[in-house]
PDB file of N, CA and C in Angstrom:
ATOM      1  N   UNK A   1      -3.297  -9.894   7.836  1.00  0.00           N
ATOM      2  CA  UNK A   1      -3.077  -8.560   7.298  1.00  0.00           C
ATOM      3  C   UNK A   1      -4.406  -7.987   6.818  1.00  0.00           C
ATOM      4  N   UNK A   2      -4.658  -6.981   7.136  1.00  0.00           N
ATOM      5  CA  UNK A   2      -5.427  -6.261   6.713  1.00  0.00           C
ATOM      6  C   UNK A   2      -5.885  -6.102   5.527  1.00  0.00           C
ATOM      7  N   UNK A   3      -6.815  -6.009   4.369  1.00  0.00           N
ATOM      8  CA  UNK A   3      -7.370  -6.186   3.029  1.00  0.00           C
ATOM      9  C   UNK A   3      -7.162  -4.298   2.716  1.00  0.00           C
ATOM     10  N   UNK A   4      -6.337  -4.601   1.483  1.00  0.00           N
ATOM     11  CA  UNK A   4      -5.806  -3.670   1.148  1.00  0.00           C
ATOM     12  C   UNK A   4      -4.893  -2.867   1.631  1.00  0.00           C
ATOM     13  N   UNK A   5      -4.424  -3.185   2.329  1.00  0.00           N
ATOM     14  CA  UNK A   5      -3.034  -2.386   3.337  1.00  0.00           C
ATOM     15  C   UNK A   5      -1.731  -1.984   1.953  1.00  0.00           C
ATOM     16  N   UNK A   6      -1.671  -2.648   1.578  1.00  0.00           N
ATOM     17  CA  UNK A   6      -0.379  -2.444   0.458  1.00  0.00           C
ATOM     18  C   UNK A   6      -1.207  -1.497  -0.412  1.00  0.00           C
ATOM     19  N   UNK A   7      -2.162  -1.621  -1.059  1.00  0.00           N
ATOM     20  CA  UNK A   7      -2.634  -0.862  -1.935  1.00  0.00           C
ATOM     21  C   UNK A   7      -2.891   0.786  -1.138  1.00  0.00           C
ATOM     22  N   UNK A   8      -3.312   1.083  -0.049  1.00  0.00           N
ATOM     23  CA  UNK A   8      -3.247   2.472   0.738  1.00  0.00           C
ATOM     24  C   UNK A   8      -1.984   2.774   0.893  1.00  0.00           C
ATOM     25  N   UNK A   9      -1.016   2.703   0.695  1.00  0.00           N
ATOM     26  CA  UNK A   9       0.332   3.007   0.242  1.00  0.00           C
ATOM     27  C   UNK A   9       0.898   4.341  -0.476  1.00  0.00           C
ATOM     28  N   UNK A  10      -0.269   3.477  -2.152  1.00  0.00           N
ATOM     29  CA  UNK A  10      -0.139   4.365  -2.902  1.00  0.00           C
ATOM     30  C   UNK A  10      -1.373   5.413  -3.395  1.00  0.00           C
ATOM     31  N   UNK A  11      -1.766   5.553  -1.981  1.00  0.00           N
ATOM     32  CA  UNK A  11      -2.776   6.630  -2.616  1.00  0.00           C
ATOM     33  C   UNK A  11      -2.863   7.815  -1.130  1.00  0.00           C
ATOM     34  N   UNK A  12      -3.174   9.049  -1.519  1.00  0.00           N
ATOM     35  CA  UNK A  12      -3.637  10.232  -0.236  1.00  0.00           C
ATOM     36  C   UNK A  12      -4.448   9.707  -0.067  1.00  0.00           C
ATOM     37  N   UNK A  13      -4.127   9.582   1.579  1.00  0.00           N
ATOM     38  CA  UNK A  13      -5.618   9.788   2.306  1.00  0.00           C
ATOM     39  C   UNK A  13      -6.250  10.646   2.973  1.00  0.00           C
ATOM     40  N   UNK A  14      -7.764  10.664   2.152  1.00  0.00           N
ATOM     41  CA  UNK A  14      -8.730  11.655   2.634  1.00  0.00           C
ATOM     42  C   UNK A  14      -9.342  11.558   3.819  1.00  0.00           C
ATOM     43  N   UNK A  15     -10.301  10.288   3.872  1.00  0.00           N
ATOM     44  CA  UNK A  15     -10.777  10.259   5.131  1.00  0.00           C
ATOM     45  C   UNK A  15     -10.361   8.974   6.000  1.00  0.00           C
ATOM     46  N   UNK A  16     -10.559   9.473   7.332  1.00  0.00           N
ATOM     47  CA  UNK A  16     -10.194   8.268   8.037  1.00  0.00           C
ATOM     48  C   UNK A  16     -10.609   8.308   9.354  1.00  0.00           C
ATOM     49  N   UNK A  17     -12.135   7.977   9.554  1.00  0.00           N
ATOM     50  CA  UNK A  17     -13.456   7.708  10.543  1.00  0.00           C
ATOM     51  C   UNK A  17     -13.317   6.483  10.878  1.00  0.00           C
ATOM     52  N   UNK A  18     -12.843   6.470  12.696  1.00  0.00           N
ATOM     53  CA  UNK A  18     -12.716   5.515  13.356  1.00  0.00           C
ATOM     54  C   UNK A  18     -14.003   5.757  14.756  1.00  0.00           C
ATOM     55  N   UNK A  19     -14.869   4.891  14.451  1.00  0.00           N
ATOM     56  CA  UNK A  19     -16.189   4.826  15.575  1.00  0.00           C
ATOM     57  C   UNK A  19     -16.421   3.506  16.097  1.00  0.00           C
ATOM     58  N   UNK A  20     -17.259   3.881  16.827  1.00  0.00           N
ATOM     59  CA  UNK A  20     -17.002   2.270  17.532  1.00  0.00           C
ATOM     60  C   UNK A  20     -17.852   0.999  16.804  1.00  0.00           C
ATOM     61  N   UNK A  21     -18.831   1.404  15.733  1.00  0.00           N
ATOM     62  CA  UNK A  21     -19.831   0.687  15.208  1.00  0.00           C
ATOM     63  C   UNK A  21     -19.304   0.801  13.692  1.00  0.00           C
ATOM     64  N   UNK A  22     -18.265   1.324  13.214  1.00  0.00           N
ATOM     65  CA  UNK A  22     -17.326   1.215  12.253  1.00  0.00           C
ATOM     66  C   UNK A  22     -16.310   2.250  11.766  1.00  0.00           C
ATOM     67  N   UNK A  23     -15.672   1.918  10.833  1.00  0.00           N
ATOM     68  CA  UNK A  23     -13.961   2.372  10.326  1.00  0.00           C
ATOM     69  C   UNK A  23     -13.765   2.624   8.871  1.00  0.00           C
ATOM     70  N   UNK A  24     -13.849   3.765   8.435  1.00  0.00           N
ATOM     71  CA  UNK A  24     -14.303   4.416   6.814  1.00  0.00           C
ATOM     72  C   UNK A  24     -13.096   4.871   6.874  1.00  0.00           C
ATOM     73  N   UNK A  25     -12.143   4.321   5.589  1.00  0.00           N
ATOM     74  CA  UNK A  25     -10.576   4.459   5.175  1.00  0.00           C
ATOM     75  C   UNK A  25     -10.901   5.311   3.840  1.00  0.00           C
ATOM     76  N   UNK A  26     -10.869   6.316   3.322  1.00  0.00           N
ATOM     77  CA  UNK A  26     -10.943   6.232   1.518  1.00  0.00           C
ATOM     78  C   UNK A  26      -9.416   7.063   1.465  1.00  0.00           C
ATOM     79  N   UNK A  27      -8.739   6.365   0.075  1.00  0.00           N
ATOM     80  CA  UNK A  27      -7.719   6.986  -0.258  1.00  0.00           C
ATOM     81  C   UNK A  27      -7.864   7.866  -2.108  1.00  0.00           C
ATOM     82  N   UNK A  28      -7.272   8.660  -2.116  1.00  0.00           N
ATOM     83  CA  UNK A  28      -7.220   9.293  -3.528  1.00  0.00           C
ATOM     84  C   UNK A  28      -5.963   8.886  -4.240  1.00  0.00           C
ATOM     85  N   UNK A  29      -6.336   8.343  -5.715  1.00  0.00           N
ATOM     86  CA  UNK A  29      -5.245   8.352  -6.986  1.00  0.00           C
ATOM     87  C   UNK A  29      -5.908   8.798  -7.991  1.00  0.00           C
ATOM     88  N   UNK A  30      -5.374   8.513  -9.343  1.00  0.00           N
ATOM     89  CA  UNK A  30      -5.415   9.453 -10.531  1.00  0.00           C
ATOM     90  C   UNK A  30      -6.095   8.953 -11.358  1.00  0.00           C
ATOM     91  N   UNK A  31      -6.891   6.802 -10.814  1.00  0.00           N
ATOM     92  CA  UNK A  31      -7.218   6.638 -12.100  1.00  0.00           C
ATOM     93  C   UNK A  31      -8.517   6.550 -12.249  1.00  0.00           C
ATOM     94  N   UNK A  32      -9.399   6.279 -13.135  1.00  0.00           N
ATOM     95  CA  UNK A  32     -10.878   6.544 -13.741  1.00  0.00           C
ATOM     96  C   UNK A  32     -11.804   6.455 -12.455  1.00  0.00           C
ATOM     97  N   UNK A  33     -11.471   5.645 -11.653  1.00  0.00           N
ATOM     98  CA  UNK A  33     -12.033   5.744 -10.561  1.00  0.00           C
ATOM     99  C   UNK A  33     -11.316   6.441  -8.769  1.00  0.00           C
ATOM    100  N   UNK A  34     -10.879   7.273  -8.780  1.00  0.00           N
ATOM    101  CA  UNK A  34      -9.770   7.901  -8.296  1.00  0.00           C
ATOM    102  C   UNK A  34     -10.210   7.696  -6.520  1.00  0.00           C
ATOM    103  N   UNK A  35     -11.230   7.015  -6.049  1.00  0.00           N
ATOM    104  CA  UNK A  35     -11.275   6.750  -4.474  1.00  0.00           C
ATOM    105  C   UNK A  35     -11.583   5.705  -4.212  1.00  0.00           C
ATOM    106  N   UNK A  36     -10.502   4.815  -3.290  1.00  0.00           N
ATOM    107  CA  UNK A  36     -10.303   3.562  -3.021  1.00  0.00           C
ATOM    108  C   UNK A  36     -10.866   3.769  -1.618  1.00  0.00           C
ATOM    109  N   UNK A  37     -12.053   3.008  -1.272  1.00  0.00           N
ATOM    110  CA  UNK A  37     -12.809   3.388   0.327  1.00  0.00           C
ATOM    111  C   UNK A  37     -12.594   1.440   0.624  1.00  0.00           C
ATOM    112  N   UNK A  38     -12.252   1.606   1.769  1.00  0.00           N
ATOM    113  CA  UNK A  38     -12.110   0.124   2.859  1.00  0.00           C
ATOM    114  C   UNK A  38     -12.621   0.102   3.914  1.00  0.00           C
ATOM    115  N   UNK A  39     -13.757  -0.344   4.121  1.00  0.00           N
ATOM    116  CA  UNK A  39     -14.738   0.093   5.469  1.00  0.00           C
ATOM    117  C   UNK A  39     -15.019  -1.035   6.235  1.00  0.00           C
ATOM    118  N   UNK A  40     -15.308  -1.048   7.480  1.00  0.00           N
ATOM    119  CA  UNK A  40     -15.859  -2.040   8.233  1.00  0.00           C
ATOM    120  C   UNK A  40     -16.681  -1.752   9.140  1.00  0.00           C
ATOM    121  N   UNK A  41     -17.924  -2.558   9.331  1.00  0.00           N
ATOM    122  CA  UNK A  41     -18.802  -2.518  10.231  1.00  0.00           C
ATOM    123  C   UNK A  41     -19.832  -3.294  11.019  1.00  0.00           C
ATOM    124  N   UNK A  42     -19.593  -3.138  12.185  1.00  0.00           N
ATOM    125  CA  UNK A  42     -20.032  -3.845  13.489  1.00  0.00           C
ATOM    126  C   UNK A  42     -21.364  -4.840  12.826  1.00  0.00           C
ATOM    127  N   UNK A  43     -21.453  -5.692  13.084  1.00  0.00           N
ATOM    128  CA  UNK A  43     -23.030  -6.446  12.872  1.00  0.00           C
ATOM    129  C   UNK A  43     -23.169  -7.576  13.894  1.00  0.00           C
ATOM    130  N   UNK A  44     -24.566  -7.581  14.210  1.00  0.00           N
ATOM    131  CA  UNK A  44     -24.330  -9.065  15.596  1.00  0.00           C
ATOM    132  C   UNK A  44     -24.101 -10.109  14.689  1.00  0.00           C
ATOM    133  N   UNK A  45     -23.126 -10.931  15.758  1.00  0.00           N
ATOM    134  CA  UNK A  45     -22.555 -12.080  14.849  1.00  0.00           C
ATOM    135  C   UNK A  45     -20.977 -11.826  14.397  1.00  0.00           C
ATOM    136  N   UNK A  46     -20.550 -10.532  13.834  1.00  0.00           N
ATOM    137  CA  UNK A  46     -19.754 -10.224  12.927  1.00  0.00           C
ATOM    138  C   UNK A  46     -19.433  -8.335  12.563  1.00  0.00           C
ATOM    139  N   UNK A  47     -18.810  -9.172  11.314  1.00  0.00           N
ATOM    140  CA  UNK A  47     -18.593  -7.482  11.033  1.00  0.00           C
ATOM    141  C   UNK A  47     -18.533  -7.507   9.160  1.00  0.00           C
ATOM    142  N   UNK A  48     -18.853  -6.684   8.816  1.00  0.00           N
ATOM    143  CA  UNK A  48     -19.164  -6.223   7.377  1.00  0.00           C
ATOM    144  C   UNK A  48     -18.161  -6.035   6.558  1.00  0.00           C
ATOM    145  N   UNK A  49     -17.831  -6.370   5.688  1.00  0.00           N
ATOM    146  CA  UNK A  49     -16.225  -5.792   5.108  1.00  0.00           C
ATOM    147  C   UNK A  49     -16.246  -4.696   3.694  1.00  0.00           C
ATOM    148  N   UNK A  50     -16.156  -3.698   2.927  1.00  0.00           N
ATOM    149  CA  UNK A  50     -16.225  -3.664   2.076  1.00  0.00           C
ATOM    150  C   UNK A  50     -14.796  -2.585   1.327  1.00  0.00           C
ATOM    151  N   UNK A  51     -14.434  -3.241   0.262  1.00  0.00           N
ATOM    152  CA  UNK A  51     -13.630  -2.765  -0.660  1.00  0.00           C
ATOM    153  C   UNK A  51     -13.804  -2.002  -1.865  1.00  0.00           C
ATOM    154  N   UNK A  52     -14.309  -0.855  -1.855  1.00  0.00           N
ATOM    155  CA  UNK A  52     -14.806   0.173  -3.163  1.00  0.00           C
ATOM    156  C   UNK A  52     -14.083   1.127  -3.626  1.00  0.00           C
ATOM    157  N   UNK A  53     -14.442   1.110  -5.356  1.00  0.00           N
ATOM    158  CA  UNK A  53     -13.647   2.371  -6.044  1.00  0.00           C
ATOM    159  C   UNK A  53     -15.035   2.935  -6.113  1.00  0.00           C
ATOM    160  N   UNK A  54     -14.665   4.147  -6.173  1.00  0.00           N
ATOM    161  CA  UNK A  54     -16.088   5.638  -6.339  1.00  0.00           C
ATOM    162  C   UNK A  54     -15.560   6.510  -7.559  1.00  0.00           C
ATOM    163  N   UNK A  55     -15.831   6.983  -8.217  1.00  0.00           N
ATOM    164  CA  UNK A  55     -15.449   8.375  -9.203  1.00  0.00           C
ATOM    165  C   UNK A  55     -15.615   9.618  -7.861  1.00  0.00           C
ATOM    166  N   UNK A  56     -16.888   9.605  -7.447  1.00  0.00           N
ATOM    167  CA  UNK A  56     -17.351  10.206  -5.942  1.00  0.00           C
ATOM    168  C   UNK A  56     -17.213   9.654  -5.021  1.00  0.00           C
ATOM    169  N   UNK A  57     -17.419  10.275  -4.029  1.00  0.00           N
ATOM    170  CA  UNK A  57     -17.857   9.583  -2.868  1.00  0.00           C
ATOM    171  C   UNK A  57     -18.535  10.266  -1.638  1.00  0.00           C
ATOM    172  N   UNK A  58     -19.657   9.843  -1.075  1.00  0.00           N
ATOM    173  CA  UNK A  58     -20.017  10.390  -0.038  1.00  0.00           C
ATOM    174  C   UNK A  58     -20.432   9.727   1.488  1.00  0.00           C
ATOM    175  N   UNK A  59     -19.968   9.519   2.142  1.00  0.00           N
ATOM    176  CA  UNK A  59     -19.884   8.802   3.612  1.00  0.00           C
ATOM    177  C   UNK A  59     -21.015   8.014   3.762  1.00  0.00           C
ATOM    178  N   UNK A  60     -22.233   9.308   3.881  1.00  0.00           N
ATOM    179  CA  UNK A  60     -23.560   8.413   3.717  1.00  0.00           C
ATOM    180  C   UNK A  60     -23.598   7.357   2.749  1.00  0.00           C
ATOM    181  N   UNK A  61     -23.161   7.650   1.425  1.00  0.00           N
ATOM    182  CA  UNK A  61     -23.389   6.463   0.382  1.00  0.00           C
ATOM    183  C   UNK A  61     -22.199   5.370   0.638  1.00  0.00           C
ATOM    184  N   UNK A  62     -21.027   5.586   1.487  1.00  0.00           N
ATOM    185  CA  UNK A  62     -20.060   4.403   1.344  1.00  0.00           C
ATOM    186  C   UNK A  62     -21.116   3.198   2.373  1.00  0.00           C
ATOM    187  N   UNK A  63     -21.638   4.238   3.835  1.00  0.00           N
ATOM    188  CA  UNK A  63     -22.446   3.582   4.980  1.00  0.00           C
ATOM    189  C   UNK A  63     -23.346   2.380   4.201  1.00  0.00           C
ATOM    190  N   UNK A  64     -24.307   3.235   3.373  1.00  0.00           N
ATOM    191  CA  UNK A  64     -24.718   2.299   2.500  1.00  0.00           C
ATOM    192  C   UNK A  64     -24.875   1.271   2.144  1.00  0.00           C
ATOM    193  N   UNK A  65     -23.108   1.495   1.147  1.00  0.00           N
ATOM    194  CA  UNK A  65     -22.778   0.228   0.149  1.00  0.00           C
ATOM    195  C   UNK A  65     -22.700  -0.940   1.400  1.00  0.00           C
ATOM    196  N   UNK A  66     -21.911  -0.249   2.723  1.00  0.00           N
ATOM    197  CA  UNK A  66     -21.265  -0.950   3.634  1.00  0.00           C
ATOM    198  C   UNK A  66     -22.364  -2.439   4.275  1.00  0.00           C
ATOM    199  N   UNK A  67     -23.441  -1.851   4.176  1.00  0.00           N
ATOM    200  CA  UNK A  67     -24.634  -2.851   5.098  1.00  0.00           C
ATOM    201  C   UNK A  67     -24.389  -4.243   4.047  1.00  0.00           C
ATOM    202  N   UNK A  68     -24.293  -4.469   2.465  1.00  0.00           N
ATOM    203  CA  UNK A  68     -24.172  -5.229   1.484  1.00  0.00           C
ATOM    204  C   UNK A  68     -23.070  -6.211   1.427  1.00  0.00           C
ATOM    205  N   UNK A  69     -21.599  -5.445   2.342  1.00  0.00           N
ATOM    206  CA  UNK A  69     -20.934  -6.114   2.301  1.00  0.00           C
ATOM    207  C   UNK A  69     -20.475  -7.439   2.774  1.00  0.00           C
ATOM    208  N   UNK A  70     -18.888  -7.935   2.539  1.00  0.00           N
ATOM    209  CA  UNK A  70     -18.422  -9.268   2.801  1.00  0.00           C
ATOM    210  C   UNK A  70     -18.529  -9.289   4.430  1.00  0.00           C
ATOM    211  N   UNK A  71     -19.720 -10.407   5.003  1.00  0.00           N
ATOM    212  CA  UNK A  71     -19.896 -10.796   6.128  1.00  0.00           C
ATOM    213  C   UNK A  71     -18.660 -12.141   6.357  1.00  0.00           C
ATOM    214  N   UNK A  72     -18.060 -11.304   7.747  1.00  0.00           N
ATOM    215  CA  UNK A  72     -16.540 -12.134   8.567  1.00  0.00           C
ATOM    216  C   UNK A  72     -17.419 -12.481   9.943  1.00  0.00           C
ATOM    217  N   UNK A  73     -18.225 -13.670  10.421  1.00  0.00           N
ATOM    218  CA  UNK A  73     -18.383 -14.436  11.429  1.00  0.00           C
ATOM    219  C   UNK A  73     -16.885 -13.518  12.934  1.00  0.00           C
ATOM    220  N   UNK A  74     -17.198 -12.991  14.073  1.00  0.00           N
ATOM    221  CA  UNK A  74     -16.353 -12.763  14.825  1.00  0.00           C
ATOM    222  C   UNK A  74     -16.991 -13.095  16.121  1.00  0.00           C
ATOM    223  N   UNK A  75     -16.060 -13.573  16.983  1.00  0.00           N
ATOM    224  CA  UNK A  75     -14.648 -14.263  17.221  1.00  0.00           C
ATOM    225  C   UNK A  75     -14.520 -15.152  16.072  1.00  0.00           C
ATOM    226  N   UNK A  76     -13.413 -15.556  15.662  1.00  0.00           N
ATOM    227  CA  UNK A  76     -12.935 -16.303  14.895  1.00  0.00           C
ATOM    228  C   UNK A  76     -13.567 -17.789  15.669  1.00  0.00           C
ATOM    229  N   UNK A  77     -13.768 -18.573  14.972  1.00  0.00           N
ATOM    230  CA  UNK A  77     -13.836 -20.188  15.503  1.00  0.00           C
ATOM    231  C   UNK A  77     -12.994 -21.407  14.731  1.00  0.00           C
ATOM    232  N   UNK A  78     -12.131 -22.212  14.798  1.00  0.00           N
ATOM    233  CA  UNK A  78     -11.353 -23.148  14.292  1.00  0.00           C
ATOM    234  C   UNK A  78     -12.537 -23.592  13.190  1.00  0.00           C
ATOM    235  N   UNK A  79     -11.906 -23.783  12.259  1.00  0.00           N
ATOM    236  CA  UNK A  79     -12.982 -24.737  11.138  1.00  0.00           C
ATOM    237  C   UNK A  79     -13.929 -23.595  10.654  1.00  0.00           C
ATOM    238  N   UNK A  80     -14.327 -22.220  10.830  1.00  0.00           N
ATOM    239  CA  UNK A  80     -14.635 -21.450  10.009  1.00  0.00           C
ATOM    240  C   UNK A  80     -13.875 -20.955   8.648  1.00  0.00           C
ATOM    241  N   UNK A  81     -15.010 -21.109   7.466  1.00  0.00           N
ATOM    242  CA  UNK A  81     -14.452 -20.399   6.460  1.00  0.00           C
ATOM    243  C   UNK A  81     -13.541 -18.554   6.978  1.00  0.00           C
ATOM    244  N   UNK A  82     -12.523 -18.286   5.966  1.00  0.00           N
ATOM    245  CA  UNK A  82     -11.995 -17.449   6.194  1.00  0.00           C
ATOM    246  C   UNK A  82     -13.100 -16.327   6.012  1.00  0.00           C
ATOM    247  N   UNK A  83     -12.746 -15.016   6.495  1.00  0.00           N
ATOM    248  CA  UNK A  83     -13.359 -13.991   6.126  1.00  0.00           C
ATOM    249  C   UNK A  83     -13.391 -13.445   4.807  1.00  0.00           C
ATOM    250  N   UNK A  84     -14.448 -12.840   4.649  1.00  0.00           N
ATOM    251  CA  UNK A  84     -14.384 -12.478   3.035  1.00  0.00           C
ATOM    252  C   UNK A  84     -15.534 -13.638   1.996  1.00  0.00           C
ATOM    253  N   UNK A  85     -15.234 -15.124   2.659  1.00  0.00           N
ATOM    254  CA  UNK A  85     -15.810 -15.669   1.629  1.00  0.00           C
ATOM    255  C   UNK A  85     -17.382 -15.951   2.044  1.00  0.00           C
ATOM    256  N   UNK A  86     -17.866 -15.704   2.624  1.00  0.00           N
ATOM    257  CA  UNK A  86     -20.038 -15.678   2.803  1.00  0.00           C
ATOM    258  C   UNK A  86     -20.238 -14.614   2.267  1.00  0.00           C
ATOM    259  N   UNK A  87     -20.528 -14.389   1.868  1.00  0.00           N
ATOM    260  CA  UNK A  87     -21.788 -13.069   1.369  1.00  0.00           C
ATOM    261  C   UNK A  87     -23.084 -13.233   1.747  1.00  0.00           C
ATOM    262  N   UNK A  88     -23.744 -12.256   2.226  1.00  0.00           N
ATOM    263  CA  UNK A  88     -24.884 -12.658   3.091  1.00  0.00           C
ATOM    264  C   UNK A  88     -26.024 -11.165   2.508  1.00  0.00           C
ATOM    265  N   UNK A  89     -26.913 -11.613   2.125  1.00  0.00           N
ATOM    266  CA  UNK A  89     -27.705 -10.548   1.392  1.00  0.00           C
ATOM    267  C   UNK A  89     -28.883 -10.258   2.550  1.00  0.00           C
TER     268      UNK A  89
END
């Protein structure tokens, strides 16, 4: 399942940029931080994961945060850690 799927539920969604080198989800709610952004993006090797609240938000700056994020090893290989858990700086 997808990371954060239940939680986009409960919120409008604003944007939703599907490219081939990545996939920018942000949804709107009411609280202190009111935009929930779920992005992914292409990297050799893999793909980037990231899960952010913004007060703002601006595409360029999610792209950004996005390069920082949780590195997922793809194709999957038996005996790899799950996705989510390397962080790779």
């Amino acid at each position: 399942m997808r990371a954060g799927r239940k939680e986009k539920k409960m919120f409008t969604e604003i944007v939703n940029i599907r490219k081939e080198k990545y996939d920018i989800w942000v949804g709107k709610d009411l609280e202190d931080y009111p935009y929930l952004c779920d992005a992914y993006l292409k990297v050799q090797g893999g793909i980037r994961h990231l899960i952010q609240r913004y007060k703002e938000y601006q595409i360029k700056e999610i792209k950004k945060d996005l390069k920082k994020g949780y590195f997922s090893i793809r194709p999957y290989v038996l005996a790899q850690p799950s996705k989510g858990r390397r962080r790779l700086k």
